[in-house]
PDB file of N, CA and C in Angstrom:
ATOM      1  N   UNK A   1      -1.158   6.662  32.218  1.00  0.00           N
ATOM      2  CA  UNK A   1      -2.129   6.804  31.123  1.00  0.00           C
ATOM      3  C   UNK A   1      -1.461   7.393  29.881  1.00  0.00           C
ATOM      4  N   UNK A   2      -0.837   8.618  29.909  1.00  0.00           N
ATOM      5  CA  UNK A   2      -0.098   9.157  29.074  1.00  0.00           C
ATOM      6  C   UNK A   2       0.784   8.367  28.291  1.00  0.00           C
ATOM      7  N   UNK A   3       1.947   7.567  29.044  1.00  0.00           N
ATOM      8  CA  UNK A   3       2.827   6.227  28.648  1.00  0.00           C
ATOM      9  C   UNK A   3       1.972   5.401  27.889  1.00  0.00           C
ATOM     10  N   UNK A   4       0.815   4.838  28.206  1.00  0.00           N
ATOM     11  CA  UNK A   4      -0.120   3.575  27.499  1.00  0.00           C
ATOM     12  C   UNK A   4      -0.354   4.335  25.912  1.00  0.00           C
ATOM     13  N   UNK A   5      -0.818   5.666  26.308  1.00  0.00           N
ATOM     14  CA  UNK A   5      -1.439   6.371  24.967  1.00  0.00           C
ATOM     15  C   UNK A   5      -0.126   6.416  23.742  1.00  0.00           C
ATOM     16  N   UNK A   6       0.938   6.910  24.462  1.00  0.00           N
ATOM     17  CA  UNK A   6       2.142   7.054  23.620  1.00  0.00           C
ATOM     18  C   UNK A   6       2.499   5.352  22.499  1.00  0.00           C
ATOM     19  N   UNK A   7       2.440   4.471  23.892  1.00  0.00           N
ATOM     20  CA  UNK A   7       2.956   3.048  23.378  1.00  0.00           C
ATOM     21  C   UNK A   7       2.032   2.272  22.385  1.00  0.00           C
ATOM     22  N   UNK A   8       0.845   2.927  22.435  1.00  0.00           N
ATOM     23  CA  UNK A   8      -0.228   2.702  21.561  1.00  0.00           C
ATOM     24  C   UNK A   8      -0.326   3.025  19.798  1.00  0.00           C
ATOM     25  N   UNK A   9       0.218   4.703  20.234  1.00  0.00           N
ATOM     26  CA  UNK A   9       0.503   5.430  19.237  1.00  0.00           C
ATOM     27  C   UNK A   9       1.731   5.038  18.616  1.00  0.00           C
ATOM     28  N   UNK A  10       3.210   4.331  18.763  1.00  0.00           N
ATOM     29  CA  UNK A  10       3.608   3.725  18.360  1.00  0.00           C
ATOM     30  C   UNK A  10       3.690   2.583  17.594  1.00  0.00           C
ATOM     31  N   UNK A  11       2.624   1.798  18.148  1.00  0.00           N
ATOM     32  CA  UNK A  11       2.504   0.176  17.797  1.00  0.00           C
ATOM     33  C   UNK A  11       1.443   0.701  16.199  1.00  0.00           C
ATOM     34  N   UNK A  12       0.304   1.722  16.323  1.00  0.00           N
ATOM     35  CA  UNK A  12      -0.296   1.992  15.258  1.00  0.00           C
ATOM     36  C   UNK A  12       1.190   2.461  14.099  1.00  0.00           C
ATOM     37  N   UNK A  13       1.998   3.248  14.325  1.00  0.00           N
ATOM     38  CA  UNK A  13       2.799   4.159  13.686  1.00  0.00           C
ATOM     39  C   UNK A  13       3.401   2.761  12.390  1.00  0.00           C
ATOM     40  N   UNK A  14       4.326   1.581  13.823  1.00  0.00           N
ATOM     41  CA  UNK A  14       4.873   0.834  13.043  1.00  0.00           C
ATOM     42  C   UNK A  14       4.443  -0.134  12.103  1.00  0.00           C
ATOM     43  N   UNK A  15       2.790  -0.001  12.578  1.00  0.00           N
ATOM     44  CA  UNK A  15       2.051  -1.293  11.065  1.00  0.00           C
ATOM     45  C   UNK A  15       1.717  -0.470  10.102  1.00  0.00           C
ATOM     46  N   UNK A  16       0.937   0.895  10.179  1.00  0.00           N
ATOM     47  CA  UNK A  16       1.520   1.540   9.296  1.00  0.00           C
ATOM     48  C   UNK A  16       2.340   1.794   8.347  1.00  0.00           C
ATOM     49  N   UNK A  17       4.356   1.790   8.569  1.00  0.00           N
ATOM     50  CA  UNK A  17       4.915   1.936   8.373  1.00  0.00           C
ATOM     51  C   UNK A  17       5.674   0.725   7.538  1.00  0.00           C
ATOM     52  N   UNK A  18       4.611  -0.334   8.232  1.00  0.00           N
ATOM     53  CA  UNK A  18       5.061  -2.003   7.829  1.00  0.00           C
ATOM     54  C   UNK A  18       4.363  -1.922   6.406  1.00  0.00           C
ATOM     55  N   UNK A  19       3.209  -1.572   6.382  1.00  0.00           N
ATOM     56  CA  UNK A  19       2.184  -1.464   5.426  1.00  0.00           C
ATOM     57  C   UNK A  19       1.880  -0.757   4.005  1.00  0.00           C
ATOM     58  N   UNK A  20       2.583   0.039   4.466  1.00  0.00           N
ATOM     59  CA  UNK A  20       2.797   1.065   3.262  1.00  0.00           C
ATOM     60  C   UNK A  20       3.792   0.546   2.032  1.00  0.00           C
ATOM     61  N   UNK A  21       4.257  -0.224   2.272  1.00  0.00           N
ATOM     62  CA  UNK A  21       5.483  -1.147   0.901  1.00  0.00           C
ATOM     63  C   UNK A  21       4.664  -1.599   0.395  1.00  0.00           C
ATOM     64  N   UNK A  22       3.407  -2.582   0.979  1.00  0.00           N
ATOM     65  CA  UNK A  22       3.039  -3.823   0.777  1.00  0.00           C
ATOM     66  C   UNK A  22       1.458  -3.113  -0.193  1.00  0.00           C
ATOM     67  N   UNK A  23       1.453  -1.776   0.435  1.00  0.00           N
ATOM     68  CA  UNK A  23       0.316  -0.801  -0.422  1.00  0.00           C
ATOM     69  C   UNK A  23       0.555  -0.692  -1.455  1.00  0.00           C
ATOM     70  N   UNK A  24       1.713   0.034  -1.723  1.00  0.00           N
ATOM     71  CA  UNK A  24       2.552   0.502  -2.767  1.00  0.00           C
ATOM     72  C   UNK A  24       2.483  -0.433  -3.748  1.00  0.00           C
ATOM     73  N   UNK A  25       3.278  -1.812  -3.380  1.00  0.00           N
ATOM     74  CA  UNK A  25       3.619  -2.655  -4.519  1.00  0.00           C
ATOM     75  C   UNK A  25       1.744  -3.500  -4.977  1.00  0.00           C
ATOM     76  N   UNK A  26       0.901  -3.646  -4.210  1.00  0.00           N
ATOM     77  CA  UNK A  26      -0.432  -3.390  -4.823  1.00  0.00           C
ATOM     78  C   UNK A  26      -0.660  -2.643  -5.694  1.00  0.00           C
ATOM     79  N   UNK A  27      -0.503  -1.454  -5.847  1.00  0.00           N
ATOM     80  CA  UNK A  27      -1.383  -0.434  -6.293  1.00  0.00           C
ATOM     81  C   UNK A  27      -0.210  -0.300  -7.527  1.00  0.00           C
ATOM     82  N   UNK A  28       0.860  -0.761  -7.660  1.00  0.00           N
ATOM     83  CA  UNK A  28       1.645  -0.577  -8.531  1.00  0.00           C
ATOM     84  C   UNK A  28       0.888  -1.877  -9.524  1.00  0.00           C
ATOM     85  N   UNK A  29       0.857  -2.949  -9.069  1.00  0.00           N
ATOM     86  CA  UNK A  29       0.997  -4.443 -10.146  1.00  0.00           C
ATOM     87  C   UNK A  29      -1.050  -4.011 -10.242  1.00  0.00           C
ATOM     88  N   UNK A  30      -1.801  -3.477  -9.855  1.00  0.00           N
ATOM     89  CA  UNK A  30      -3.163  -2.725 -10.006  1.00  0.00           C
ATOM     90  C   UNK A  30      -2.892  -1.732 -11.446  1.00  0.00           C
ATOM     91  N   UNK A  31      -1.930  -1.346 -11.011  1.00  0.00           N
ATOM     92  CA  UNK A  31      -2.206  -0.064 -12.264  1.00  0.00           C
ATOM     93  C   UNK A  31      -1.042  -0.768 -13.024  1.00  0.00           C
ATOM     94  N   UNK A  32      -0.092  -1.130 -13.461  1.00  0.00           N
ATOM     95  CA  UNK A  32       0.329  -2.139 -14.730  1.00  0.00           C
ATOM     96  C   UNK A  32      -0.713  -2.900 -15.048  1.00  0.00           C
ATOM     97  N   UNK A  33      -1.316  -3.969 -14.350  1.00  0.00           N
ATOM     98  CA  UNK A  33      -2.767  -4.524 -14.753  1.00  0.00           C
ATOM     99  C   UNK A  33      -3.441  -4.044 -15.753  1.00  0.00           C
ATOM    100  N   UNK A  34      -3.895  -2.485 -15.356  1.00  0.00           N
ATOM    101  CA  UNK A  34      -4.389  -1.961 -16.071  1.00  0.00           C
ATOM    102  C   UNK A  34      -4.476  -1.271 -17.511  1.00  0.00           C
ATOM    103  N   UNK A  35      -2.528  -0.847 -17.013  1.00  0.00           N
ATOM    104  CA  UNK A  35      -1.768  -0.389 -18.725  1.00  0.00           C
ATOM    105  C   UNK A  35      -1.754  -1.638 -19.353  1.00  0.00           C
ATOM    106  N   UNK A  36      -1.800  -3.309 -19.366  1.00  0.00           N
ATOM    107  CA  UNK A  36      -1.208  -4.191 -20.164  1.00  0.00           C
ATOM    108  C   UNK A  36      -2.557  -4.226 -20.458  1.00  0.00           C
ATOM    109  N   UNK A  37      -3.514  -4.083 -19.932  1.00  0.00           N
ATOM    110  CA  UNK A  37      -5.029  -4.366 -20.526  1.00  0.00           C
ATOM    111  C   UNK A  37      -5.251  -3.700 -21.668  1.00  0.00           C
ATOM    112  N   UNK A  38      -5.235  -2.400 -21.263  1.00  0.00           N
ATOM    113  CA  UNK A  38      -4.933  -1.393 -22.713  1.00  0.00           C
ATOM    114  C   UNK A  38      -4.117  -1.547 -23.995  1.00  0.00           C
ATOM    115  N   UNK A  39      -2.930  -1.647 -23.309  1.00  0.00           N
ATOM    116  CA  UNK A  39      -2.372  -1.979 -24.516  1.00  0.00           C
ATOM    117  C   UNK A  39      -2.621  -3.142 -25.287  1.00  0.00           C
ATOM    118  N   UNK A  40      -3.088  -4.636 -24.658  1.00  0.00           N
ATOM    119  CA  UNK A  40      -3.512  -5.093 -25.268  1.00  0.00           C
ATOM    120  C   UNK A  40      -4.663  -5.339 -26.380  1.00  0.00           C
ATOM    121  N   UNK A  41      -5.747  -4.165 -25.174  1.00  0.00           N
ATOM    122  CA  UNK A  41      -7.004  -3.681 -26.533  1.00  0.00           C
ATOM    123  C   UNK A  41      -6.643  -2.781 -27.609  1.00  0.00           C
ATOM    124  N   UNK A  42      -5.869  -1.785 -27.374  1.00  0.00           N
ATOM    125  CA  UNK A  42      -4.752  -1.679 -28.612  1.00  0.00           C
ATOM    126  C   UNK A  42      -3.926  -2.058 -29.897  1.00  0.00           C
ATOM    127  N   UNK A  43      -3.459  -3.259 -29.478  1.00  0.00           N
ATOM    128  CA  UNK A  43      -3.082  -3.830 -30.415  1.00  0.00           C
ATOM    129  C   UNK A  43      -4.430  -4.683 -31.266  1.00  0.00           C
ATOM    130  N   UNK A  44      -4.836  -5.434 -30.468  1.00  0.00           N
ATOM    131  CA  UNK A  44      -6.413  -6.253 -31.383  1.00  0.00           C
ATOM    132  C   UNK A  44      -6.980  -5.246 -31.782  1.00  0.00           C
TER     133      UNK A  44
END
């Protein structure tokens, strides 16, 4: 039982770990999105 719980807790750890780049570069091209919006109401 202990072994299953561990191998479990792993498999969560590594999509996680898979996931977090793929967050990142979202939330990055999200918030440029947002500065080019501005700046564009800026300039007009």
């Amino acid at each position: 039982m202990q072994v299953q719980l561990y191998q479990i807790n792993l498999k969560i750890t590594n999509i996680v770990l898979l996931n977090i780049p793929a967050m990142n570069t979202i939330c990055c091209i999200k918030i440029f999105d947002v500065v080019m919006r501005k700046l564009k109401s800026l300039i007009h």
